[in-house]
Protein backbone atom coordinates (compact mmCIF):
# COMPACT_ATOMS: atom_id res chain seq x y z
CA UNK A 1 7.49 26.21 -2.02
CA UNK A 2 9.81 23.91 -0.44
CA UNK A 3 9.17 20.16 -0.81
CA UNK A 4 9.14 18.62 3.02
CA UNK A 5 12.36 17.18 4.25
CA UNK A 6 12.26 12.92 3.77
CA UNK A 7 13.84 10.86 6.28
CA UNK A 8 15.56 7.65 5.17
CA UNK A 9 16.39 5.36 7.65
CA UNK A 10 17.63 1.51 7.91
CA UNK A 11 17.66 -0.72 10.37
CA UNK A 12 21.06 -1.62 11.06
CA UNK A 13 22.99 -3.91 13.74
CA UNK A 14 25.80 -1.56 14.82
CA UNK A 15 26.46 -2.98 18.23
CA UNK A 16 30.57 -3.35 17.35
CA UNK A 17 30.74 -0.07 15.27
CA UNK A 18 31.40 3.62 16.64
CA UNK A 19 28.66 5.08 15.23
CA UNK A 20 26.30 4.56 18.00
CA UNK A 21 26.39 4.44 22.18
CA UNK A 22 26.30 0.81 22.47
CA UNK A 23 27.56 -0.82 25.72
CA UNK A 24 30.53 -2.79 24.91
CA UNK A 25 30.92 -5.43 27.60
CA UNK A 26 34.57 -5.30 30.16
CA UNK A 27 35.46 -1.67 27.86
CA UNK A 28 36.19 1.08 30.72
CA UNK A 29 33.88 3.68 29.15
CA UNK A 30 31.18 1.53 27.51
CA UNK A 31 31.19 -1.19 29.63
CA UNK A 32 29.99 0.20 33.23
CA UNK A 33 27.02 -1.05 34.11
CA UNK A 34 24.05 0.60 34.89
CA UNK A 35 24.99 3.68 32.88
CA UNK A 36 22.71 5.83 30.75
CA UNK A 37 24.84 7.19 28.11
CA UNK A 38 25.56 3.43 26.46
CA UNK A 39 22.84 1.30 25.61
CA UNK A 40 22.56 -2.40 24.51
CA UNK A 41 23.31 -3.17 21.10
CA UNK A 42 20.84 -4.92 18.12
CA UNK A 43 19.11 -3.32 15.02
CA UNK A 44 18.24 0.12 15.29
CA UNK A 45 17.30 2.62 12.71
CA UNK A 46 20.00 4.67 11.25
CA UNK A 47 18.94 8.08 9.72
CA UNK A 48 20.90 8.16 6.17
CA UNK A 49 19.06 10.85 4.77
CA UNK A 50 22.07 13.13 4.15
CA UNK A 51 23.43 10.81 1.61
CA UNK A 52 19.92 10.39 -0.34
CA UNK A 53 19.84 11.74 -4.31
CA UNK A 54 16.66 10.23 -4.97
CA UNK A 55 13.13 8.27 -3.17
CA UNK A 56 10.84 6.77 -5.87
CA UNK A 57 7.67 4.89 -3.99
CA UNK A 58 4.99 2.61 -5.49
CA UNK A 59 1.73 1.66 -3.49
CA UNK A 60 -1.30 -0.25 -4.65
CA UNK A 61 -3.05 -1.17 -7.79
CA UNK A 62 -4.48 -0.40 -11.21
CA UNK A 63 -7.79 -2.59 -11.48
CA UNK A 64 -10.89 -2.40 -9.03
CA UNK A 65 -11.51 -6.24 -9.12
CA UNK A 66 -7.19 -7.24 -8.42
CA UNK A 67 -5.43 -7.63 -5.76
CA UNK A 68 -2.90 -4.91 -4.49
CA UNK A 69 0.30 -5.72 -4.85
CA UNK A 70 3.60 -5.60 -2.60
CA UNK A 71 4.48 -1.66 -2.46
CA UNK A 72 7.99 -0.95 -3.79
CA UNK A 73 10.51 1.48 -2.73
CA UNK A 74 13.90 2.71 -4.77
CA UNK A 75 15.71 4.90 -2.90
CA UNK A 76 19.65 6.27 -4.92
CA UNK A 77 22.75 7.08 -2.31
CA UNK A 78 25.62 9.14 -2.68
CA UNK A 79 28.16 6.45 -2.32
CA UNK A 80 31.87 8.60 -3.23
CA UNK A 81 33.30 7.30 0.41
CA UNK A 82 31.68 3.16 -0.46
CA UNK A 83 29.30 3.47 2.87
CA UNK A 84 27.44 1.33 1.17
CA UNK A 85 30.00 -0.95 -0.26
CA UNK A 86 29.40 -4.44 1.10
CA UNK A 87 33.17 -5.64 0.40
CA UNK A 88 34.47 -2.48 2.32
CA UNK A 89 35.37 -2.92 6.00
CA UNK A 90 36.08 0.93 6.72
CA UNK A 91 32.66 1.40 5.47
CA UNK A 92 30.62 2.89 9.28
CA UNK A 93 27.88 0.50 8.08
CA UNK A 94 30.58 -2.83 7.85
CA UNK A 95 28.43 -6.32 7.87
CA UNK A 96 25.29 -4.38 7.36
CA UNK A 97 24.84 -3.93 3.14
CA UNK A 98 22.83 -7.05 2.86
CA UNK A 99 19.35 -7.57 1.78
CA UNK A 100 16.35 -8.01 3.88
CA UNK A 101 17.23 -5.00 6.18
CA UNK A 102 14.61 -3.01 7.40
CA UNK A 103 14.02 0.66 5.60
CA UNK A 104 11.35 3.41 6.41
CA UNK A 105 10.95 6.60 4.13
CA UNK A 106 9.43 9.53 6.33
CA UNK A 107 7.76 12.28 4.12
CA UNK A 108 6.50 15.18 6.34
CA UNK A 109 5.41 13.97 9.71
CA UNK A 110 4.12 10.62 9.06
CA UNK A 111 6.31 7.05 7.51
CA UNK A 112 5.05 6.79 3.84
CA UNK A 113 6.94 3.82 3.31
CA UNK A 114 8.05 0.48 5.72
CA UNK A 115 9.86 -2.38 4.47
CA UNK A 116 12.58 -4.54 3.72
CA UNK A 117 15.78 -3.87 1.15
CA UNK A 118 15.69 -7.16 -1.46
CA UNK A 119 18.99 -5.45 -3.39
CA UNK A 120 21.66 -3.13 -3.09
CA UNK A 121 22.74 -2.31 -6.72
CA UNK A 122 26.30 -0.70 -6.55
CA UNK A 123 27.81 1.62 -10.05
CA UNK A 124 31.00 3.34 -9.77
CA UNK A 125 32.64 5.60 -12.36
CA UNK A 126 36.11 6.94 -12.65
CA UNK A 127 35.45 10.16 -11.45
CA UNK A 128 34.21 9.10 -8.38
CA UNK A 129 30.47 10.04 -8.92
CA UNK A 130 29.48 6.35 -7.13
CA UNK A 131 26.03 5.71 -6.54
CA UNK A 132 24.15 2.69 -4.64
CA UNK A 133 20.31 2.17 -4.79
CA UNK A 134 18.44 0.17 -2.57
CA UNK A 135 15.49 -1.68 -3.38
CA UNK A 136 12.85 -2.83 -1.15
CA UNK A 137 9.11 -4.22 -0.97
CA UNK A 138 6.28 -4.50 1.92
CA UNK A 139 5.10 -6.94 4.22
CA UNK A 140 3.59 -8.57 1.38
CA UNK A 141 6.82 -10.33 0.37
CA UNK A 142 6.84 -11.77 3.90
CA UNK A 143 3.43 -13.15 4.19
CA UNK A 144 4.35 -14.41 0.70
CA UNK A 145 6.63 -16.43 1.61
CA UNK A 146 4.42 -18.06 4.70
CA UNK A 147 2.10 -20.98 4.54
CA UNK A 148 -1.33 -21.55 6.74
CA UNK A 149 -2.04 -24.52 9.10
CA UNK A 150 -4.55 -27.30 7.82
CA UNK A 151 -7.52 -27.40 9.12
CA UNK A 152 -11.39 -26.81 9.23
CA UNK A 153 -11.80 -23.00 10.25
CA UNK A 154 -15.45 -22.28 12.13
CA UNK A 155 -17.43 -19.42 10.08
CA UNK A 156 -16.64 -15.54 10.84
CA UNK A 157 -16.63 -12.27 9.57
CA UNK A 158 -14.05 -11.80 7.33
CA UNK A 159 -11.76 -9.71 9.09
CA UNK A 160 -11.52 -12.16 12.31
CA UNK A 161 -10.72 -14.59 9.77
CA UNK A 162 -8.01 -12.54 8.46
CA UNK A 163 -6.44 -12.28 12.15
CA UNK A 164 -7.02 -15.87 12.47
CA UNK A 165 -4.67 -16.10 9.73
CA UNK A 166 -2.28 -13.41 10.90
CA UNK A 167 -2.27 -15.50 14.22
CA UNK A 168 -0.74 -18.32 12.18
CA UNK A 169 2.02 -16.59 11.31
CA UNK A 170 2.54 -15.08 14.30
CA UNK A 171 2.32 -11.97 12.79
CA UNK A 172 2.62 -8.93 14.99
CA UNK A 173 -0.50 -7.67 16.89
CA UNK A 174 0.67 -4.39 17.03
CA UNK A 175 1.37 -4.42 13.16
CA UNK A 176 -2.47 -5.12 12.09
CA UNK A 177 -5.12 -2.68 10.76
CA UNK A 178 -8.76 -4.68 10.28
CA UNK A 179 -11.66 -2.96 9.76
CA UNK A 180 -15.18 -5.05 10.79
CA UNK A 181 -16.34 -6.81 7.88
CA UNK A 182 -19.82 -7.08 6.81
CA UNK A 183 -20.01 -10.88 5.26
CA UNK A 184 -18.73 -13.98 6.86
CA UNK A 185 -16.29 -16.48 5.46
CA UNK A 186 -17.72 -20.15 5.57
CA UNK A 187 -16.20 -23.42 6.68
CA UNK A 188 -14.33 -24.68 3.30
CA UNK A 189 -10.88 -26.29 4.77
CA UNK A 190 -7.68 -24.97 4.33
CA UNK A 191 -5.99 -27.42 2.70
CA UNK A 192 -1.72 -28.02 3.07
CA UNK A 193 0.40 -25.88 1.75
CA UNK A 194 -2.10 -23.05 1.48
CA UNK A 195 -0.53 -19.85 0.52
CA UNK A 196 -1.29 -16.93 3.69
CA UNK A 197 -1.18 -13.97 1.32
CA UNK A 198 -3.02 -15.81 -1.40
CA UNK A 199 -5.87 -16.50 1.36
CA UNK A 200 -6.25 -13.73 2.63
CA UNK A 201 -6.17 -12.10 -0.55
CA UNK A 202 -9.43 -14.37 -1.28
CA UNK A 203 -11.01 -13.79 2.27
CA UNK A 204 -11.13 -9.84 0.94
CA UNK A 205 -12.46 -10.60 -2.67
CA UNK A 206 -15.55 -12.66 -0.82
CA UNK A 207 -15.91 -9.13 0.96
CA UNK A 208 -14.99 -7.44 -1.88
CA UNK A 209 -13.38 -5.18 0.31
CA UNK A 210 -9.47 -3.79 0.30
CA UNK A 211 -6.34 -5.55 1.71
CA UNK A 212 -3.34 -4.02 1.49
CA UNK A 213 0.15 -3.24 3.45
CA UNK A 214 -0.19 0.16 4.95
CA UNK A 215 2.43 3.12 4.97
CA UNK A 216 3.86 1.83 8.19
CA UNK A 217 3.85 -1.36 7.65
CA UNK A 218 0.30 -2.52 9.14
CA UNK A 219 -1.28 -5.38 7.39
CA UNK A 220 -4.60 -3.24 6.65
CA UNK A 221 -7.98 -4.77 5.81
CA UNK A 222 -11.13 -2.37 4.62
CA UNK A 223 -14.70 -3.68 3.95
CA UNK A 224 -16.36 -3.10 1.05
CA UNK A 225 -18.54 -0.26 2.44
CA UNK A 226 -16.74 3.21 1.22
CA UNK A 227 -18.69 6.35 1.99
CA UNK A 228 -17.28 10.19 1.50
CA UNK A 229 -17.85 12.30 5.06
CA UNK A 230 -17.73 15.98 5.15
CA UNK A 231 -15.01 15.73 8.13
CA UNK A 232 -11.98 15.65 6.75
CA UNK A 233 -12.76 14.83 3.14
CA UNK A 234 -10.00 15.80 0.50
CA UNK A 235 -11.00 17.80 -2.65
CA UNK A 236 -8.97 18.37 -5.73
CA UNK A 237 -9.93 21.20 -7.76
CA UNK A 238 -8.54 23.94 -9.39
CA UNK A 239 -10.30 26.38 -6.79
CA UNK A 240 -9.69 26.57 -3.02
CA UNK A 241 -8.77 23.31 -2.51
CA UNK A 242 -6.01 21.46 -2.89
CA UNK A 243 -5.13 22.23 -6.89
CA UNK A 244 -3.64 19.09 -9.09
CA UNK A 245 -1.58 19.17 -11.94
CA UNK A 246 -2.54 16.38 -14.39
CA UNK A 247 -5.86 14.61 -14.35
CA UNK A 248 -6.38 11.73 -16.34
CA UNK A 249 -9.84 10.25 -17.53
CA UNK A 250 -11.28 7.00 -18.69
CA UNK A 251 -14.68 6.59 -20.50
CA UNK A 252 -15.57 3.23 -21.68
CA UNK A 253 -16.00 -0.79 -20.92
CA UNK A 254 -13.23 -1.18 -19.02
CA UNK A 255 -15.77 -2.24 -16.15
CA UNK A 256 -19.24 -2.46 -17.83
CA UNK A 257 -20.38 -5.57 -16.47
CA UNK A 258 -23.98 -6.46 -17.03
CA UNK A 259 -24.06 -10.29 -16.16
CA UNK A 260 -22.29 -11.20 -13.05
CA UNK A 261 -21.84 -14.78 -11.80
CA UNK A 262 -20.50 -14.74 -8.24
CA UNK A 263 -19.51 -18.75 -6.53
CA UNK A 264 -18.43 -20.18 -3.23
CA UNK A 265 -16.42 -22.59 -2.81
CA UNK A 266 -18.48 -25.57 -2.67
CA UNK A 267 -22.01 -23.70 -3.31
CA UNK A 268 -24.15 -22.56 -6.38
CA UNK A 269 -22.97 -20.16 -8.88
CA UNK A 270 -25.53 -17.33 -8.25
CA UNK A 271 -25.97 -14.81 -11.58
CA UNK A 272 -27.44 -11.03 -11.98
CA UNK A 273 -28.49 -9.45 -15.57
CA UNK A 274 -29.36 -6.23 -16.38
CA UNK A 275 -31.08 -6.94 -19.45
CA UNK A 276 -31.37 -3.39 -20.11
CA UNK A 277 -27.98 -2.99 -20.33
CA UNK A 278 -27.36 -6.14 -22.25
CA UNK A 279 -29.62 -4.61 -24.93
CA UNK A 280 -27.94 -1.31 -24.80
CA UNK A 281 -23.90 -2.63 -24.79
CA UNK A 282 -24.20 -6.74 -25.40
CA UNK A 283 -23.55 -9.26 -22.70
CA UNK A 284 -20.80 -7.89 -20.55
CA UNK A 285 -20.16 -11.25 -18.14
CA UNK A 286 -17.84 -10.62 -14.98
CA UNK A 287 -17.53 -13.88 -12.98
CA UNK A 288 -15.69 -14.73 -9.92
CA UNK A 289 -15.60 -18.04 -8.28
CA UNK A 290 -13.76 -20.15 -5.63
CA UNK A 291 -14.97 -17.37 -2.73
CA UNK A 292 -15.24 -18.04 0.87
CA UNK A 293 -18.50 -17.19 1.68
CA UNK A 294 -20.74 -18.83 4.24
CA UNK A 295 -23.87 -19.19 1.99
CA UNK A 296 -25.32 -18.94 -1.68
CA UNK A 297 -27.05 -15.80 -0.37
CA UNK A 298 -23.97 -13.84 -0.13
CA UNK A 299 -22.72 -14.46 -3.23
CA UNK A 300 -26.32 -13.21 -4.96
CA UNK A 301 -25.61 -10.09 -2.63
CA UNK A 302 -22.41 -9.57 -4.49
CA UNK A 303 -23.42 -10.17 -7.67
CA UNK A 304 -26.17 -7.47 -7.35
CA UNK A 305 -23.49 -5.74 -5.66
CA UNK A 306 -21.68 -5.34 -8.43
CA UNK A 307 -24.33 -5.30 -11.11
CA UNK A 308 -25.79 -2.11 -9.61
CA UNK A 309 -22.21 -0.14 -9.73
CA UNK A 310 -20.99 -1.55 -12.82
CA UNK A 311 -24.22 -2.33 -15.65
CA UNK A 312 -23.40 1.43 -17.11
CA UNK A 313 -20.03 2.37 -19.09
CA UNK A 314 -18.28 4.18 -16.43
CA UNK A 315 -16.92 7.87 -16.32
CA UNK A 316 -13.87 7.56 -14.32
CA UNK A 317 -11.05 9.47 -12.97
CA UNK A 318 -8.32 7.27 -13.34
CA UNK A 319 -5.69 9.20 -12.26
CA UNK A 320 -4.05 12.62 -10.83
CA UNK A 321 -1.09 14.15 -9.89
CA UNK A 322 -0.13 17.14 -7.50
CA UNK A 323 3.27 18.76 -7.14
CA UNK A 324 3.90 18.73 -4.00
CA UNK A 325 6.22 21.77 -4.31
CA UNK A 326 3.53 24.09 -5.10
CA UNK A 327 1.49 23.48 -2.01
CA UNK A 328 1.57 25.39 1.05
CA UNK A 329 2.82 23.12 4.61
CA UNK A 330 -0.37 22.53 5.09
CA UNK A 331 -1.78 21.18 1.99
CA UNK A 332 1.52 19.18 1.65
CA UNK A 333 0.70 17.05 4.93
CA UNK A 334 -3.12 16.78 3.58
CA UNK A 335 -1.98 15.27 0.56
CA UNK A 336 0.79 12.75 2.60
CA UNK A 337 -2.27 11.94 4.99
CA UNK A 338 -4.15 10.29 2.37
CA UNK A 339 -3.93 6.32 2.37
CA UNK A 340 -4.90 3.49 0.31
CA UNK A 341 -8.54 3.64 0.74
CA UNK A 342 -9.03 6.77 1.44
CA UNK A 343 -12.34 8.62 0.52
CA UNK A 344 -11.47 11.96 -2.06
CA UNK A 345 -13.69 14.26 -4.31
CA UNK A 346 -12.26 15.62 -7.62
CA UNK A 347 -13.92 18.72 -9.06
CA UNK A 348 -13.08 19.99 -12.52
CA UNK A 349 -14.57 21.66 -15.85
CA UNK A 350 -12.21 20.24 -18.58
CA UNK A 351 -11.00 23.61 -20.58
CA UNK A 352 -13.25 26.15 -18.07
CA UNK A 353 -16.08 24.65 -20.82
CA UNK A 354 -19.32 23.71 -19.38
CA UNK A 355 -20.50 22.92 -15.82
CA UNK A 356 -18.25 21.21 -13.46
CA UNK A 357 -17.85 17.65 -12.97
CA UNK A 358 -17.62 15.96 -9.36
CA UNK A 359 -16.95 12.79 -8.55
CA UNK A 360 -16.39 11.01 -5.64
CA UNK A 361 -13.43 8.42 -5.65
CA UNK A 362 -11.05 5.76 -3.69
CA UNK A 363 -7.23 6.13 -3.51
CA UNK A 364 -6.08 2.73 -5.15
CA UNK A 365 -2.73 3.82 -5.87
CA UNK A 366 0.20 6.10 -4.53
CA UNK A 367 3.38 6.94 -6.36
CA UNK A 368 5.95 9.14 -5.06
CA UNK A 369 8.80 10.56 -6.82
CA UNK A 370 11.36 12.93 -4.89
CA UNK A 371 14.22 15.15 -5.85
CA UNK A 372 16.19 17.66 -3.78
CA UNK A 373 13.84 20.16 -5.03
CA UNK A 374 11.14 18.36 -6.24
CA UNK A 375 8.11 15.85 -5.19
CA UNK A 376 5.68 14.64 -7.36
CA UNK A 377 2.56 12.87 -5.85
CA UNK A 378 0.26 10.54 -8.09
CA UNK A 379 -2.69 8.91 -7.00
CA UNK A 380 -4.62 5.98 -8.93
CA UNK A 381 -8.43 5.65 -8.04
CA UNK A 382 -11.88 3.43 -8.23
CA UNK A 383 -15.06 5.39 -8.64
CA UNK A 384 -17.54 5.17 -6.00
CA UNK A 385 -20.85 5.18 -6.51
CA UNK A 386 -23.77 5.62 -4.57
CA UNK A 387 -27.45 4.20 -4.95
């Protein structure tokens, strides 16, 4: 099958260059006013696909209880004519190689990745086989970067907290993603100097929910309820579903956890045993403190939260990958639909031996890797388990 066609594009100022239909103030041609043909100048996004080699993209995380971390694109040009030479004034793109552009990767229908370049990295040979790569990260870099206003914040669910804080930074309305959370966030101040991602970051672990930067950019928030539905739920198998190609499986203590101390900021660390399972495996102790919820009772909540999916060694698919290029259209834009968060089944019998195994499971992680010819999806997961 053929892989489908990605779409590279940058966000480039061209106003002065004759690449685009900019109006060009007192020119005869460009320059009439009220004209449709020419249109003001500013950053617009430039399709460079046609000079792409190669799109590498990295989403998410590898461990339930971390944070996600800023997604990272690597995208390699054909550079023979220096385009994307920064010290070449000929180049169509002149004034424009510089970091902290804008750049969107488009695989199928939908924008997989949405960012900004942090490095061009230029090699040239003597043959003339001259390559640039550009590097760039998500949103995450940005809100990185941006501090919160002191204060005493009034008690709400976590996601209108997180907005609060997006409100701060005047972050874009239209750029935001938020789920309704299911525990409020208490009244512990924000002190000066207080990181916004780091906060935020801690706003989701008191939900233990998900907070990520989405495909297109969208500073996403999901609580910590995750339930499979029968409308539109992905399956993996190697049936009549969508078929993978390398399935990778943990069994072990990565996350037994049979004593879990859970603490507010300010409040009483609250603890749940399963002395069953402490009998069974030893004292497996999990404990998370500093949160930012309203009440002691919340954090017992979470603890037994977490006791219940986590007091038995765990039977996890940890990873899988599909090649792209051996699914039809349609399962190719089922497998680009799936997000950070989503909701998937996996059904396999290891060697056709025995009866098959099902689990239900959270995307976590994305990786992309594309070729001319070839485009390699793996996904990362977090079992889900219901009681």
């Amino acid at each position: 099958m053929s892989i489908p066609t990605p779409k590279v594009e940058i966000g480039f100022d061209l106003t002065d260059s004759p690449i685009g239909p900019f109006f060009v103030l007192d020119d005869t041609t460009r320059g009439r006013l009220d004209n449709t043909e020419y249109r003001l100048g500013g950053t617009i996004f430039v399709d460079v696909t046609d000079r792409v080699r190669q799109i590498s993209v990295s989403r998410g995380k590898t461990r339930r209880f971390a944070n996600f971390q800023a997604g990272q694109l690597n995208v390699e040009f054909n550079n023979h004519d220096r385009a994307f030479d920064p010290l070449y004034p000929l180049s169509p793109f002149a004034g424009n190689i510089i970091p902290r552009r804008e750049i969107r990767v488009s695989l199928g229908t939908a924008v997989q990745f949405s960012g900004w370049i942090d490095d061009w990295d230029l090699s040239y040979s003597p043959d003339g086989n001259s390559l640039a790569g550009a590097v760039a990260s998500d949103a995450f870099t940005i809100l990185a970067n941006q501090t919160l206003t002191a204060g005493t914040p009034t008690e709400e669910r976590t996601d209108q907290r997180i907005a609060t804080n997006l409100d701060d930074v005047a972050w874009a309305g239209n750029l935001r993603d938020l789920e309704e959370g299911i525990v409020n966030v208490g009244t512990q101040e924000i002190t000066t100097d207080t990181n916004a991602l780091t906060y935020m970051q801690k706003v989701t672990e008191t939900e233990s929910g998900l907070f990520f930067i989405g495909k297109d950019g969208s500073v996403t928030f999901r609580n910590r309820v995750q339930a499979p539905s029968s409308t539109g739920l992905v399956t993996f198998d190697q049936g009549s579903n969508i078929p993978y190609a390398k399935i990778g499986i943990i069994y072990g203590a990565e996350l037994l956890y049979n004593r879990v101390n859970i603490a507010n900021e300010g409040g009483t660390t609250q603890t749940a045993n399963d002395t069953a399972s402490q009998g069974e495996y030893g004292v497996r102790e999990l404990s998370i403190t500093d949160l930012l919820g309203a009440t002691d009772q919340q954090s017992l909540d979470l603890a037994n939260n977490i006791l219940d999916n986590y007091s038995t060694p765990e039977y996890r698919v940890e990873q899988l990958e599909v090649n792209l290029h051996d699914l039809d259209s349609t399962d190719q834009e089922t497998v680009l639909g799936l997000e950070l968060g989503s909701v998937c089944k996996v059904e396999f019998t290891p060697n056709g031996i025995g009866d098959p195994i099902e689990r239900f499971i959270a995307v976590i992680k994305i990786d992309h890797r594309v070729t001319p010819d070839r485009h390699f999806v793996q996904f990362g997961f977090q079992e889900i388990k219901f009681l």
